[in-house]
PDB file of N, CA and C in Angstrom:
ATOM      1  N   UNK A   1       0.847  -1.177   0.000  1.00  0.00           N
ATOM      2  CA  UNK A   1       0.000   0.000   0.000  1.00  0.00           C
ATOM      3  C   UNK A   1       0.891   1.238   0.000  1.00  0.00           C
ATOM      4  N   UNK A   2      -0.072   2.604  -0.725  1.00  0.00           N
ATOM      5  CA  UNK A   2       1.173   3.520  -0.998  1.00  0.00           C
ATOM      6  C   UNK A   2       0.908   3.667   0.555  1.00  0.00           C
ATOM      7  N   UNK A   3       2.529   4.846   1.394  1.00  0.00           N
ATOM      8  CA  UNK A   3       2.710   5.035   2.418  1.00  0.00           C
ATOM      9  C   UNK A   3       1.345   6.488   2.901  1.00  0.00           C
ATOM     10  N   UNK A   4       0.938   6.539   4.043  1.00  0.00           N
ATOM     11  CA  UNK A   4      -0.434   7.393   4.024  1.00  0.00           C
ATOM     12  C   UNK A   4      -1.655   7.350   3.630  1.00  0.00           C
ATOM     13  N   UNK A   5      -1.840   6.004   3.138  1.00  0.00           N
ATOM     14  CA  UNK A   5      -3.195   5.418   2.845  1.00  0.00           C
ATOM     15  C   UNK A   5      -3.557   4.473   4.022  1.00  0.00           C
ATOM     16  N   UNK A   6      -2.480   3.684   4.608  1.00  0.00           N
ATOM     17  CA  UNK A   6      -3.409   2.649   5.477  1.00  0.00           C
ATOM     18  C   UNK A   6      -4.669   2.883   6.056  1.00  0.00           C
ATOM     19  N   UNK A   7      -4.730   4.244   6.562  1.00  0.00           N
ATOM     20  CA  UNK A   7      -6.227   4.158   7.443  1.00  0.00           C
ATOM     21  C   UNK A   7      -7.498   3.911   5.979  1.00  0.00           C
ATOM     22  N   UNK A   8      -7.402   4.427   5.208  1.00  0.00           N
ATOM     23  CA  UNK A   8      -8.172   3.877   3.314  1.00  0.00           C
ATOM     24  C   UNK A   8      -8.523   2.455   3.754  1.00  0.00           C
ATOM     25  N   UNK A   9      -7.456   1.399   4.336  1.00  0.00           N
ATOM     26  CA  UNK A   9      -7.468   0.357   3.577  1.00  0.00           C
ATOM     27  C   UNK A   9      -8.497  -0.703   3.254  1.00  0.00           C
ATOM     28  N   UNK A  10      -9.708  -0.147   4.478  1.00  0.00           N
ATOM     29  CA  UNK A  10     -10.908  -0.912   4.665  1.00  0.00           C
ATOM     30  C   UNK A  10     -12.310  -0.518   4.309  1.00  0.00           C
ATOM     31  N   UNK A  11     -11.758   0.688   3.065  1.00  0.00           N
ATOM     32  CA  UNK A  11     -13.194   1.438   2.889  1.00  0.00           C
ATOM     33  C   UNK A  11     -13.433   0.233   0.707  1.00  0.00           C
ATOM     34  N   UNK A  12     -14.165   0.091   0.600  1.00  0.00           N
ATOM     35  CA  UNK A  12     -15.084  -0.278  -0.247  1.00  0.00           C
ATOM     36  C   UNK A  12     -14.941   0.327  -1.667  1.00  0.00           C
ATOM     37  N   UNK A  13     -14.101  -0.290  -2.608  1.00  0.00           N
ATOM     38  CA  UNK A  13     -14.452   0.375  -3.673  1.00  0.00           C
ATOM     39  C   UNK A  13     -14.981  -0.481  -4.909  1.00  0.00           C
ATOM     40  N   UNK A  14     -15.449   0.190  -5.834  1.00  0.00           N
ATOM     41  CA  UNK A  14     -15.651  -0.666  -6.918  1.00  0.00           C
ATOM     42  C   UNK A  14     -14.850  -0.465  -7.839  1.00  0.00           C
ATOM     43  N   UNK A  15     -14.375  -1.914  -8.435  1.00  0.00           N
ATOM     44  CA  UNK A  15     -13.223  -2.287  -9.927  1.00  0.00           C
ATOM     45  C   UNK A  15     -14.499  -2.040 -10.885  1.00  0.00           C
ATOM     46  N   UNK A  16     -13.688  -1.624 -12.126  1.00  0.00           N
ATOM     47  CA  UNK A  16     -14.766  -1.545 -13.369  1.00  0.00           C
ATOM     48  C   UNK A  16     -14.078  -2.415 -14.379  1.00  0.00           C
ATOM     49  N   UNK A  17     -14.298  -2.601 -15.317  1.00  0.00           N
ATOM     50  CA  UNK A  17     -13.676  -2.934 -16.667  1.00  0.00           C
ATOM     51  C   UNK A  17     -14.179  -2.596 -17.676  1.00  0.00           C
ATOM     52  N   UNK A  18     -13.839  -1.753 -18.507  1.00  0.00           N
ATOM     53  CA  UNK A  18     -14.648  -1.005 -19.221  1.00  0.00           C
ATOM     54  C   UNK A  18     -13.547  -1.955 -20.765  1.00  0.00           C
ATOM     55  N   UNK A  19     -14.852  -2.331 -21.844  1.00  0.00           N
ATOM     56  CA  UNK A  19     -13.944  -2.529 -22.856  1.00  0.00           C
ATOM     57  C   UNK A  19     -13.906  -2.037 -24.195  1.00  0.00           C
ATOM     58  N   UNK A  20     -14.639  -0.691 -23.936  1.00  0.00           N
ATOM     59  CA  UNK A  20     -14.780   0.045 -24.829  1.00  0.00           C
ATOM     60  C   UNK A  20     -16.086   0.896 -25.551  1.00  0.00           C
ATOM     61  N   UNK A  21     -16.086   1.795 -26.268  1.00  0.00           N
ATOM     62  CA  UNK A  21     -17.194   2.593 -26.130  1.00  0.00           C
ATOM     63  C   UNK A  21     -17.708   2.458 -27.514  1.00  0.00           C
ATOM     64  N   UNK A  22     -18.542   3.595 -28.040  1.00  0.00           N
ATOM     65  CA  UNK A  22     -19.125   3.855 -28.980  1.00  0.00           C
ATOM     66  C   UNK A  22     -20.624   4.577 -29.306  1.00  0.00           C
ATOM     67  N   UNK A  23     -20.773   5.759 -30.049  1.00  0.00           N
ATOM     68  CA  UNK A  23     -21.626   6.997 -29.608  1.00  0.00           C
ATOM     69  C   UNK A  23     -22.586   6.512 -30.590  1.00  0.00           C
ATOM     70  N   UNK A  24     -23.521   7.002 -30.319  1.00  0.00           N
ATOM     71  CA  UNK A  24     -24.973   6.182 -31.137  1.00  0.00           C
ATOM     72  C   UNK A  24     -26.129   7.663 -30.789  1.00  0.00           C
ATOM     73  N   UNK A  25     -27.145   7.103 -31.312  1.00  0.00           N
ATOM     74  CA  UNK A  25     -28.170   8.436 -31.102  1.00  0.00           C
ATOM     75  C   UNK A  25     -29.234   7.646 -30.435  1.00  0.00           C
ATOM     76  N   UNK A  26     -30.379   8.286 -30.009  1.00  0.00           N
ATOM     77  CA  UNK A  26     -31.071   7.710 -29.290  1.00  0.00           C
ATOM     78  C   UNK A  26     -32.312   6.688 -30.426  1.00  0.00           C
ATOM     79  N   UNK A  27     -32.068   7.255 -31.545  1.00  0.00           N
ATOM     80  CA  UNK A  27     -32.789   6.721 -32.313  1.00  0.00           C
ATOM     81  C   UNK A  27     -32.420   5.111 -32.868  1.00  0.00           C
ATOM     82  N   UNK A  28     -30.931   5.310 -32.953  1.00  0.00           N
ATOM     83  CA  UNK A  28     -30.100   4.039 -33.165  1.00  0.00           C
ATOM     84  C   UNK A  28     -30.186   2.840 -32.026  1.00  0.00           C
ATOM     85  N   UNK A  29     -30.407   3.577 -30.552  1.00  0.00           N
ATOM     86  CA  UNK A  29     -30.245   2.896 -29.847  1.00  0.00           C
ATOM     87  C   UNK A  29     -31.456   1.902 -29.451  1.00  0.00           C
ATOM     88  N   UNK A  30     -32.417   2.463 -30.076  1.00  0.00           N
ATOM     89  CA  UNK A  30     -34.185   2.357 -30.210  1.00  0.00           C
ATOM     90  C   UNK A  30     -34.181   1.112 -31.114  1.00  0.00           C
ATOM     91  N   UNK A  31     -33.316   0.955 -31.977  1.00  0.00           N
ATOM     92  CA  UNK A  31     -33.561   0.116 -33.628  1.00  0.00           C
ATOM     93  C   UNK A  31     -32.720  -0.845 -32.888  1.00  0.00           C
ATOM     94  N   UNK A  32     -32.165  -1.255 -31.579  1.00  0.00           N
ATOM     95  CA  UNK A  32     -30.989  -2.335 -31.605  1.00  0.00           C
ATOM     96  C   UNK A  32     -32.430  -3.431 -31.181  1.00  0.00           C
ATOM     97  N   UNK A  33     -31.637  -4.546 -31.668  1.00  0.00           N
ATOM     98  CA  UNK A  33     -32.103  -6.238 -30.700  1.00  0.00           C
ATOM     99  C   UNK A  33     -31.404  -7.100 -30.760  1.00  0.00           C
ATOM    100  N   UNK A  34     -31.688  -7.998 -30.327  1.00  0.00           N
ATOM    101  CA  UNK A  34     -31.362  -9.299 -29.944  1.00  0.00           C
ATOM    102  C   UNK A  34     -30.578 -10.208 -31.177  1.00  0.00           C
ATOM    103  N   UNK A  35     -28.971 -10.114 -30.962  1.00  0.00           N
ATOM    104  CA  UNK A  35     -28.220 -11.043 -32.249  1.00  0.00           C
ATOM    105  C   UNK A  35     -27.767  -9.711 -33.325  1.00  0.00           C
ATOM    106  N   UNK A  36     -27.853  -7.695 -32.815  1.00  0.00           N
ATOM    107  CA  UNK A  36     -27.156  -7.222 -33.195  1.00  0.00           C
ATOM    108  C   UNK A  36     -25.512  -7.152 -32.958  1.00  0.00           C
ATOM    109  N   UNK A  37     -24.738  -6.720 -33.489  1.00  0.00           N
ATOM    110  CA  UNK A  37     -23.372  -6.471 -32.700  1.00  0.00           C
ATOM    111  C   UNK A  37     -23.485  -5.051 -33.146  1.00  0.00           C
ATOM    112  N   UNK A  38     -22.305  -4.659 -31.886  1.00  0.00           N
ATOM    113  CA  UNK A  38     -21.814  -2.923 -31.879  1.00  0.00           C
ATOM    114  C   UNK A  38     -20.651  -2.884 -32.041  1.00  0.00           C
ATOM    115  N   UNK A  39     -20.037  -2.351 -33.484  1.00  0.00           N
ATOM    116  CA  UNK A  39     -18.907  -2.389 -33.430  1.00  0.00           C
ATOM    117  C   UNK A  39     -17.927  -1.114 -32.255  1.00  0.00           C
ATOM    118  N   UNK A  40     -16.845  -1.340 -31.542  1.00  0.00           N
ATOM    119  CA  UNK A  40     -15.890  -0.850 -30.331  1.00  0.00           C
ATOM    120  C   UNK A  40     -15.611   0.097 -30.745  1.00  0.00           C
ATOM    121  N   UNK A  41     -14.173   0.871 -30.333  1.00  0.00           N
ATOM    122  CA  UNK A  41     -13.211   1.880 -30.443  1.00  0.00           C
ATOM    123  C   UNK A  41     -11.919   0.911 -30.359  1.00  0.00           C
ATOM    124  N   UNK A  42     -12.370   0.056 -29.719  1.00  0.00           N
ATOM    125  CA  UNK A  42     -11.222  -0.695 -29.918  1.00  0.00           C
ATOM    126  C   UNK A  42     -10.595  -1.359 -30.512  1.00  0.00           C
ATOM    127  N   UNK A  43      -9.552  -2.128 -31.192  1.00  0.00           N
ATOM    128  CA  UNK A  43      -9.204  -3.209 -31.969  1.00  0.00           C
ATOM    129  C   UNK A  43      -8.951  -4.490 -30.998  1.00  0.00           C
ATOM    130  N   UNK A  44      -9.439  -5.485 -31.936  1.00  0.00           N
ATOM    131  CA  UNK A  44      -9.015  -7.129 -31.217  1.00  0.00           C
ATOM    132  C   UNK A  44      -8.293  -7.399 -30.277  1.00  0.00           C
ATOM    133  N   UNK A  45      -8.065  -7.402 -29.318  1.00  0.00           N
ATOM    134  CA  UNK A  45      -7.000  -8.485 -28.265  1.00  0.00           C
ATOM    135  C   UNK A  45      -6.689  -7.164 -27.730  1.00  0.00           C
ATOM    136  N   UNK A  46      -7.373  -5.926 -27.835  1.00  0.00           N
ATOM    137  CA  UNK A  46      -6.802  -4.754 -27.103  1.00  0.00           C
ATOM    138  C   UNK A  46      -6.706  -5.062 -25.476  1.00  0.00           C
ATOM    139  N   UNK A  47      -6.075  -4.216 -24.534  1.00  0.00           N
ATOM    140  CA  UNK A  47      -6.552  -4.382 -22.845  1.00  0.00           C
ATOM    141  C   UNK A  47      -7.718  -3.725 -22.732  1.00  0.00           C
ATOM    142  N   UNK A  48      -8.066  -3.624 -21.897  1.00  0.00           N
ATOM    143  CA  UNK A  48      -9.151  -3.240 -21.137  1.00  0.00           C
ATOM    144  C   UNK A  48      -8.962  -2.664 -19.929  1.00  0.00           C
ATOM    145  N   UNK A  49      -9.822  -1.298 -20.110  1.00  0.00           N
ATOM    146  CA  UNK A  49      -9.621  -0.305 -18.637  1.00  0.00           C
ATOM    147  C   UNK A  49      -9.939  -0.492 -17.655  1.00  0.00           C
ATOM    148  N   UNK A  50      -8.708  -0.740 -16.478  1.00  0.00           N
ATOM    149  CA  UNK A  50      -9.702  -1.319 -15.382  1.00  0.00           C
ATOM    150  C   UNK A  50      -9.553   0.301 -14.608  1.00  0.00           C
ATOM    151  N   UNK A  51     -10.750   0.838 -13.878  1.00  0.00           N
ATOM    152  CA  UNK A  51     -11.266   1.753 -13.372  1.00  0.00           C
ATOM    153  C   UNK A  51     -11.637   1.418 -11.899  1.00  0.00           C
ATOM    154  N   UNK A  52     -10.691   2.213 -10.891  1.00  0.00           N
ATOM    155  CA  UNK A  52     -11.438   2.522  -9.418  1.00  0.00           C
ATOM    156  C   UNK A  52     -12.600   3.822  -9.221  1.00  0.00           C
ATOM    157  N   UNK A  53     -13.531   3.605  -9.113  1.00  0.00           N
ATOM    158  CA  UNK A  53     -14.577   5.078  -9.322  1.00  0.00           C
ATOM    159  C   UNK A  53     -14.192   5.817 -10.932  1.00  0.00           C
ATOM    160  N   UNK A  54     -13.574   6.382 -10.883  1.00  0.00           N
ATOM    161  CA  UNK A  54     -13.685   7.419 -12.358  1.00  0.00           C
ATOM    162  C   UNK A  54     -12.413   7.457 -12.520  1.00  0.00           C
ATOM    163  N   UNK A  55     -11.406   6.809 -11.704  1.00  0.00           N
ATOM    164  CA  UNK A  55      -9.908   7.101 -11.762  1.00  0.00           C
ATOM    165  C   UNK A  55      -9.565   5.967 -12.813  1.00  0.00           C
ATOM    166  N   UNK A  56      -8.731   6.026 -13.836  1.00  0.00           N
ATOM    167  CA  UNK A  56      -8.399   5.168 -14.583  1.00  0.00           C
ATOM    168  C   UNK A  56      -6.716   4.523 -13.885  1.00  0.00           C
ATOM    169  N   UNK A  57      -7.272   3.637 -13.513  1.00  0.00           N
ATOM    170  CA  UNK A  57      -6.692   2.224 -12.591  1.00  0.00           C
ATOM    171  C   UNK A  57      -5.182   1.567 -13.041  1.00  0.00           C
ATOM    172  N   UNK A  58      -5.694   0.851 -14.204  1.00  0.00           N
ATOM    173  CA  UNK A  58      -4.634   0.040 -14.675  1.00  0.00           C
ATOM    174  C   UNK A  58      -5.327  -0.755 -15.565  1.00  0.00           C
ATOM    175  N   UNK A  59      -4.703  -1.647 -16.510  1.00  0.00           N
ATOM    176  CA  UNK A  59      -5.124  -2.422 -17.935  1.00  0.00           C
ATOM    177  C   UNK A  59      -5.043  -4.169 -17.415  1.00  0.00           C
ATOM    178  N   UNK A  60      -6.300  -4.403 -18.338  1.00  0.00           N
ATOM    179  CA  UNK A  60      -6.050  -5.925 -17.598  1.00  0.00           C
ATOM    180  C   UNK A  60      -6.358  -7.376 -18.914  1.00  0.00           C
ATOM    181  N   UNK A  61      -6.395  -8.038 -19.341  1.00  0.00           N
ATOM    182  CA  UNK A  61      -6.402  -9.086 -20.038  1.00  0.00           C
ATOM    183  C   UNK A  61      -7.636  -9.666 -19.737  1.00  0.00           C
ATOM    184  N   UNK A  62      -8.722 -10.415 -20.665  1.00  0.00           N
ATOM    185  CA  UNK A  62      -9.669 -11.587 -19.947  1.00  0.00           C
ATOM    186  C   UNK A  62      -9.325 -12.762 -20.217  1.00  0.00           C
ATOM    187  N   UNK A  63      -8.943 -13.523 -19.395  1.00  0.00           N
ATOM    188  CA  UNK A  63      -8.286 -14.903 -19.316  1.00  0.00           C
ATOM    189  C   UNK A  63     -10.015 -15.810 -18.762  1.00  0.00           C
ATOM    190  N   UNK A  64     -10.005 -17.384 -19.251  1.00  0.00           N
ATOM    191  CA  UNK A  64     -10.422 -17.999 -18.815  1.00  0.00           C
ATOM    192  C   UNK A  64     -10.301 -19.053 -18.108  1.00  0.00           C
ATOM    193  N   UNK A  65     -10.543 -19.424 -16.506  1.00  0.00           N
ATOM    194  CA  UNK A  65      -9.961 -20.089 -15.688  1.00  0.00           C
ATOM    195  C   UNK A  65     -11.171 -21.053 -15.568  1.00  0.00           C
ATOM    196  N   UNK A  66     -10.928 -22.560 -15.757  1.00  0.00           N
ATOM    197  CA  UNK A  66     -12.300 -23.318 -15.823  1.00  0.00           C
ATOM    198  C   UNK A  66     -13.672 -22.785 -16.469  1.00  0.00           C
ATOM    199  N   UNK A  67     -14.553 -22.837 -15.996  1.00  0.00           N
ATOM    200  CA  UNK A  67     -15.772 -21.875 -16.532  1.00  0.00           C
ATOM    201  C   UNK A  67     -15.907 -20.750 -16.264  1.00  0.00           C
ATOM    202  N   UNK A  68     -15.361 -19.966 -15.677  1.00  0.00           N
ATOM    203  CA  UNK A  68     -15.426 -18.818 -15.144  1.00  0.00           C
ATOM    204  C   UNK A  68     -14.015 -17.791 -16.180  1.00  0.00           C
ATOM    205  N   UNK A  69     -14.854 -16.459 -16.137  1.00  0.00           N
ATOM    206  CA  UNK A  69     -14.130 -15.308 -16.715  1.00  0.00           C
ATOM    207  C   UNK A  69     -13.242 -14.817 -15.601  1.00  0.00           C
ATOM    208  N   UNK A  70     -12.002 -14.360 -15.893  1.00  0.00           N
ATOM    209  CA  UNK A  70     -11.026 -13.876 -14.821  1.00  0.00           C
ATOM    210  C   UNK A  70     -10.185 -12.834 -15.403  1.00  0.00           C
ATOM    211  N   UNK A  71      -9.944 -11.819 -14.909  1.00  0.00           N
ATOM    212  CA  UNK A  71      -8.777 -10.622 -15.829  1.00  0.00           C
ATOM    213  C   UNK A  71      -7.382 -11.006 -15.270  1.00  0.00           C
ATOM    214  N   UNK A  72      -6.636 -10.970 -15.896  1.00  0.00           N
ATOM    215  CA  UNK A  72      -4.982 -10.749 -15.814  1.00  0.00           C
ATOM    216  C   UNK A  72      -4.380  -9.173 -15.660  1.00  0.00           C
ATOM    217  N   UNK A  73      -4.449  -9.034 -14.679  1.00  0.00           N
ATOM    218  CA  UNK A  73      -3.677  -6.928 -14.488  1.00  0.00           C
ATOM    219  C   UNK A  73      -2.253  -7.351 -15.594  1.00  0.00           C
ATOM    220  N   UNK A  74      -2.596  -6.088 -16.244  1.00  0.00           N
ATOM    221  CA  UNK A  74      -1.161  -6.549 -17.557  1.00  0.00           C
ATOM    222  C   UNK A  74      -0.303  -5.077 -16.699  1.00  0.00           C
ATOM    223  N   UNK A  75      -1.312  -4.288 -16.428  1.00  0.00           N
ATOM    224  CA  UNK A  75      -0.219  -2.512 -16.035  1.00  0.00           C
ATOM    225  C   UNK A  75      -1.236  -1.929 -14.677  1.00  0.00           C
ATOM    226  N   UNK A  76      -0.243  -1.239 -13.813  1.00  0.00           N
ATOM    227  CA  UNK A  76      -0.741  -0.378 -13.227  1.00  0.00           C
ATOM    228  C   UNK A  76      -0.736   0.939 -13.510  1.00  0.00           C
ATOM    229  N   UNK A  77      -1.692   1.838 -12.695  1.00  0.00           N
ATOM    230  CA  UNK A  77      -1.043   3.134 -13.014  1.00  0.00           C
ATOM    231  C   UNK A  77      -0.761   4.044 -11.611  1.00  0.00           C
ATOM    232  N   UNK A  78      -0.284   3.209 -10.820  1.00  0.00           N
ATOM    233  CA  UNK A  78      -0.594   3.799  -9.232  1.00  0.00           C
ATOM    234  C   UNK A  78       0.570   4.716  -9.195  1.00  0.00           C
ATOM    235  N   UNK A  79       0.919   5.923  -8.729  1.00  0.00           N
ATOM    236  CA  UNK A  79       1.938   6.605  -8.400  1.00  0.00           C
ATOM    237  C   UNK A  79       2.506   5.531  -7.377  1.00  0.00           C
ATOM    238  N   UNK A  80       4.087   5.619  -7.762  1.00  0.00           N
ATOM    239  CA  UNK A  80       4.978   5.024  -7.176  1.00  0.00           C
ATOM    240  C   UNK A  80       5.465   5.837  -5.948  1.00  0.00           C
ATOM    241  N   UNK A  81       5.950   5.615  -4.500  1.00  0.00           N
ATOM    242  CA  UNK A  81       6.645   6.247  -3.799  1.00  0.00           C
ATOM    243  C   UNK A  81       7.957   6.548  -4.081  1.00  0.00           C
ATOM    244  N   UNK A  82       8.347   7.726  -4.075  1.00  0.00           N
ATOM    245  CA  UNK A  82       9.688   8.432  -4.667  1.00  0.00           C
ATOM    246  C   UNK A  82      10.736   7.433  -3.301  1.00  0.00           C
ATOM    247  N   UNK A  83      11.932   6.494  -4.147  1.00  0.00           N
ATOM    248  CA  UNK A  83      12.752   5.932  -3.578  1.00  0.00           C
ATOM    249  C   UNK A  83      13.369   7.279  -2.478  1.00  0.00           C
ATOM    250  N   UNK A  84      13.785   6.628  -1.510  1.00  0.00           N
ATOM    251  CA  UNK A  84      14.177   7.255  -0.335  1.00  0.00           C
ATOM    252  C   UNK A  84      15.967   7.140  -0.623  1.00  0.00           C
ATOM    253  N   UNK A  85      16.929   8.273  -0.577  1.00  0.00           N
ATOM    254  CA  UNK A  85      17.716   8.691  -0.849  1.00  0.00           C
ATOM    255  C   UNK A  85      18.825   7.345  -0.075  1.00  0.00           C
ATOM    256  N   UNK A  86      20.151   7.346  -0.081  1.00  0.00           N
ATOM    257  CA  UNK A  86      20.905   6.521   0.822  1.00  0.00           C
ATOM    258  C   UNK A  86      21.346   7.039   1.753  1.00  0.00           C
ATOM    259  N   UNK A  87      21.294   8.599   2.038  1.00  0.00           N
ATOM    260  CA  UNK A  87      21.798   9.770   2.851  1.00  0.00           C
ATOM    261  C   UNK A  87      20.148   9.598   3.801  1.00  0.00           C
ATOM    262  N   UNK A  88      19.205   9.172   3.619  1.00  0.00           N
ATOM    263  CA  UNK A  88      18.482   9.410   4.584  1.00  0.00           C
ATOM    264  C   UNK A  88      18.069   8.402   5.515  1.00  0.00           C
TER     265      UNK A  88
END
């Protein structure tokens, strides 16, 4: 944990995974059903944003583990603590 967060460490957040967008009108969105596809912003095998609240998090992979969907964290984006000097 970064240093000055511990008292954080027990509050509740939600992970997102967002895998991409795409702007439509309300009229378009009216005409969709069942066995349409939407084409992304994204290209094939791209990562995927993983999101704490609105903060953009870190990138993650979807791997499949038995029957179940699971992400792989490929990157973070957490500020690092600035290494502490050898003089200190």
């Amino acid at each position: 944990m970064l240093p000055g967060l511990e008292v954080f460490s027990d509050v509740p957040v939600r992970l997102e995974l967002r895998i991409g967008c795409r702007g439509n009108t309300l009229d378009g969105i009216a005409r969709l059903s069942t066995g349409d596809t939407i084409t992304l912003d994204r290209p094939a095998g791209d990562s995927l944003d993983l999101y704490v609240g609105d903060l953009l998090f870190g990138a993650a992979e979807v791997v499949v583990v038995e029957d179940r969907l699971h992400v792989r964290i490929t990157d973070l984006f957490l500020a690092q603590p600035a290494e502490k000097s050898a003089a200190a």
